[in-house]
N, C-alpha and C. Protein backbone atom coordinates (compact mmCIF):
# COMPACT_ATOMS: atom_id res chain seq x y z
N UNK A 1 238.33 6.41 -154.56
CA UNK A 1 238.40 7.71 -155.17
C UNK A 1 237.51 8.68 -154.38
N UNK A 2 238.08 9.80 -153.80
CA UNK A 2 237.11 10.75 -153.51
C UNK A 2 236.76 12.12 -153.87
N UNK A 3 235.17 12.46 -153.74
CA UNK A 3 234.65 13.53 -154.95
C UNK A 3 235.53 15.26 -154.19
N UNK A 4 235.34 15.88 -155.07
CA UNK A 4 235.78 17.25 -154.32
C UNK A 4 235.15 17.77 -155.73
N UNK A 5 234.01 18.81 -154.94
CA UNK A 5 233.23 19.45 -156.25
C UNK A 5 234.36 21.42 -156.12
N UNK A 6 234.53 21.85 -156.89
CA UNK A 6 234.87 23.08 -157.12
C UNK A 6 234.16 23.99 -158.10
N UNK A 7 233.60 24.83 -158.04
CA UNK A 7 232.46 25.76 -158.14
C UNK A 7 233.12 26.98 -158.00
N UNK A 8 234.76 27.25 -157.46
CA UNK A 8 234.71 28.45 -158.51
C UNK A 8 235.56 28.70 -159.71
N UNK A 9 235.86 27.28 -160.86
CA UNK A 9 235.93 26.76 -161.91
C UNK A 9 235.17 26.44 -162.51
N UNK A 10 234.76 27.06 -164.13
CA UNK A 10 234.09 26.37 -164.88
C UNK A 10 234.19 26.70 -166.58
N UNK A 11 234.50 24.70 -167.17
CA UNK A 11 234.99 25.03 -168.24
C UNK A 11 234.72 26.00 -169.39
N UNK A 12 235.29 26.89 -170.02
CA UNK A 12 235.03 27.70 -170.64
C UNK A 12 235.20 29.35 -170.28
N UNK A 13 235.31 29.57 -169.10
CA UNK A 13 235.59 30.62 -168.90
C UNK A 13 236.91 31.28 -169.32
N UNK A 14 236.88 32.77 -168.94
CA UNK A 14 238.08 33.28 -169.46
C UNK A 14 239.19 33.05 -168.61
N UNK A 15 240.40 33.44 -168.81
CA UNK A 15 241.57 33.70 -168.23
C UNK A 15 241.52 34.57 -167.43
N UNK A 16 240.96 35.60 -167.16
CA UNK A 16 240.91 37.19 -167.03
C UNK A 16 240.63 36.82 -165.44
N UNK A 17 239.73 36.08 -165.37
CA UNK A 17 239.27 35.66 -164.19
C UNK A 17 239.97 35.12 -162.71
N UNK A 18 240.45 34.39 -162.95
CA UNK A 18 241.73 34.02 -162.11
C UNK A 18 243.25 34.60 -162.53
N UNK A 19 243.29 35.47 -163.62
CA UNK A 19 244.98 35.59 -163.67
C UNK A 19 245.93 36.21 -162.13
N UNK A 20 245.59 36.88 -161.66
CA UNK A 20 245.98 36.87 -160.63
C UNK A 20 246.18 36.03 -159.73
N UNK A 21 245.73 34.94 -159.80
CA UNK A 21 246.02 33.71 -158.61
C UNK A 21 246.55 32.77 -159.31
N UNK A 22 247.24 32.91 -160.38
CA UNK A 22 247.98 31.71 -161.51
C UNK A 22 249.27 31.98 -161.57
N UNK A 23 250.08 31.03 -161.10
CA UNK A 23 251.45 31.26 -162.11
C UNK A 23 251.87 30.13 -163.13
N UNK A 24 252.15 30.26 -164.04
CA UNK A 24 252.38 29.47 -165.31
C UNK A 24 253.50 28.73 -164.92
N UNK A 25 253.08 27.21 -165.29
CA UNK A 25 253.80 26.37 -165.82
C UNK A 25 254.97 25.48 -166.53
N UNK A 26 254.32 25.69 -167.65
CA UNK A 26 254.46 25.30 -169.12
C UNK A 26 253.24 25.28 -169.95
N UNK A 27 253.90 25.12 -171.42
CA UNK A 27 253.01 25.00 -172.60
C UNK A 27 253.30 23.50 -173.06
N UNK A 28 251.99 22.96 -173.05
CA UNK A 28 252.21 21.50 -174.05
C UNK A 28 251.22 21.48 -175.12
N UNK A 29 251.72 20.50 -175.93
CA UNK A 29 250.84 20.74 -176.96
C UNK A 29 250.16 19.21 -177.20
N UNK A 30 248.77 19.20 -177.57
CA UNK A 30 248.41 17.47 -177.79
C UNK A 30 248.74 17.08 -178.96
N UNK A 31 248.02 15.49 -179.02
CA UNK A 31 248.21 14.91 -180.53
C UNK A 31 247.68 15.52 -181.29
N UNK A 32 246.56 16.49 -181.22
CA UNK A 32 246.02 17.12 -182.42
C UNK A 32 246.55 18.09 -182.98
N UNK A 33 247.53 19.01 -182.21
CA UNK A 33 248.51 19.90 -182.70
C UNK A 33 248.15 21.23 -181.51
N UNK A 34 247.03 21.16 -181.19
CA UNK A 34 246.84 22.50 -179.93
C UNK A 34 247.60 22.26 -178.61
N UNK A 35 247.86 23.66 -178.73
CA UNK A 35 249.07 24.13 -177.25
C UNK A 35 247.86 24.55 -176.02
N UNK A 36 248.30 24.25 -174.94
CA UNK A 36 247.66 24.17 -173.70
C UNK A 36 248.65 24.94 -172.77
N UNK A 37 248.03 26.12 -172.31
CA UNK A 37 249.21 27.18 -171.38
C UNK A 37 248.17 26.37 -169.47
N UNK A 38 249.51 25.76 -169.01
CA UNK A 38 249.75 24.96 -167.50
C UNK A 38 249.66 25.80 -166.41
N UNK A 39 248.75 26.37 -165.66
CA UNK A 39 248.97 26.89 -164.76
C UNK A 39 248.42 26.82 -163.28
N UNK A 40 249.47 27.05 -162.60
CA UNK A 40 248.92 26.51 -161.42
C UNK A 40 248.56 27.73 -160.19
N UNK A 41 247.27 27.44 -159.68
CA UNK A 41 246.57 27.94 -158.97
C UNK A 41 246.96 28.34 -157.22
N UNK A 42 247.45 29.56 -157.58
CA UNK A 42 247.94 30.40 -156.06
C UNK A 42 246.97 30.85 -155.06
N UNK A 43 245.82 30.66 -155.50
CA UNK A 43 244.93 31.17 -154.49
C UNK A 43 244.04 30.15 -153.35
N UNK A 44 243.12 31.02 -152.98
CA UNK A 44 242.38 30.06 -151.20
C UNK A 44 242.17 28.75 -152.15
N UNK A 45 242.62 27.62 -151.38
CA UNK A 45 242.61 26.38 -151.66
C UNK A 45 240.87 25.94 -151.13
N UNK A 46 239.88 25.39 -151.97
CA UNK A 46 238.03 25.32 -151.03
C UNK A 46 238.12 24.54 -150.62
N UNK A 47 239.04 23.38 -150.06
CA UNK A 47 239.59 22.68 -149.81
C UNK A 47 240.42 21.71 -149.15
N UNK A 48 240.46 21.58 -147.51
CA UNK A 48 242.03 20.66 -147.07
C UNK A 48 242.74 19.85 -147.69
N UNK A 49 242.02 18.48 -148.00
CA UNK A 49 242.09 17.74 -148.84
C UNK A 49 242.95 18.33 -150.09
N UNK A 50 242.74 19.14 -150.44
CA UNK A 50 243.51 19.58 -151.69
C UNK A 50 244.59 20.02 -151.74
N UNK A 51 245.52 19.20 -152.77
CA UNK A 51 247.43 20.06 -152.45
C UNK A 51 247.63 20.88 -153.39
N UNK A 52 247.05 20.52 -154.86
CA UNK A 52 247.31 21.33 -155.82
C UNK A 52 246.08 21.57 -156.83
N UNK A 53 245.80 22.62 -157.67
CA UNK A 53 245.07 22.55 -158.38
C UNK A 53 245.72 23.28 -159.59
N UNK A 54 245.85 22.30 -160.83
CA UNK A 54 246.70 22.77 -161.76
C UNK A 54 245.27 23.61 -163.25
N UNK A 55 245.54 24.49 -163.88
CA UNK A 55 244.58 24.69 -164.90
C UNK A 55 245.12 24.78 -166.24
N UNK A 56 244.81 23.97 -167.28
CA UNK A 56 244.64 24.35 -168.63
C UNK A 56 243.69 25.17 -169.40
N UNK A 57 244.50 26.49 -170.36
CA UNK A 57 243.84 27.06 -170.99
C UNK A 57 244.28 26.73 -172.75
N UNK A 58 243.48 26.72 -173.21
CA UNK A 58 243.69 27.13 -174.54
C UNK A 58 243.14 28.55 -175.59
N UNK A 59 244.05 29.60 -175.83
CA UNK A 59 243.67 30.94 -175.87
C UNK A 59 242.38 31.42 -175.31
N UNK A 60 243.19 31.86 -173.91
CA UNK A 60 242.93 32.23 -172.94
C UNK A 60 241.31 31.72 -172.50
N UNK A 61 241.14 30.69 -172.69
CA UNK A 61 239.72 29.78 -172.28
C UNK A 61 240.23 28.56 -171.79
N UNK A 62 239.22 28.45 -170.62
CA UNK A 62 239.72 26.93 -169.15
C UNK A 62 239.16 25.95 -170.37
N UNK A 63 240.24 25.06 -170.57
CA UNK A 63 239.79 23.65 -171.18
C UNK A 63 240.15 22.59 -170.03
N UNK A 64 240.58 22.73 -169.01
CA UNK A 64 240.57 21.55 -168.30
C UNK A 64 241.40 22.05 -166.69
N UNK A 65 240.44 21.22 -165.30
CA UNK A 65 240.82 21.16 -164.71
C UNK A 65 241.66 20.07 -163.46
N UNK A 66 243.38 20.26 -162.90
CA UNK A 66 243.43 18.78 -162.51
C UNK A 66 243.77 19.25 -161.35
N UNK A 67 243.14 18.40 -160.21
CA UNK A 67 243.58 18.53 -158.92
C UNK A 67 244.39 17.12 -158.34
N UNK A 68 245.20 17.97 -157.50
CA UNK A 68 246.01 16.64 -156.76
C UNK A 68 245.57 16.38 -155.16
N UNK A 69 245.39 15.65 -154.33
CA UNK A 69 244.99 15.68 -153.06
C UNK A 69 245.79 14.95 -152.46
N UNK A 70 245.93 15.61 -150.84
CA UNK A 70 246.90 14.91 -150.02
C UNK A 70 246.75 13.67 -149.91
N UNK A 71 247.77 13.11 -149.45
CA UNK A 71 247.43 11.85 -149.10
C UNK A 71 247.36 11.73 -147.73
């Protein structure tokens, strides 16, 4: 497994922040019943290693971030 720290993500912030470098997804929703808006990240990759970096919000706050890396 290898680390890749990203620093200009951090949970809790707003939407407002990156909307411009996002285009949406989808919406899923978990077992608990909350919807999660999917969006994936158009902007400078901090990164080679990195192919994708997808973000979950839940009204309009980052609850989670997933990255994919080349192989």
């Amino acid at each position: 497994m290898e680390d890749v720290i990203l620093n200009q993500f951090c949970i809790g912030e707003e939407f407002a922040l990156h909307e411009f470098e996002l285009e949406f997804l989808e919406t899923k929703t978990d077992k608990n019943g909350i919807n999660y808006d999917y969006y994936r990240f158009k902007g400078k990759l901090p990164d080679k290693k990195i192919k994708e970096i997808v973000l979950a919000y839940n009204c309009d706050v980052l609850r989670g971030i997933f990255v994919t890396l080349r192989s």
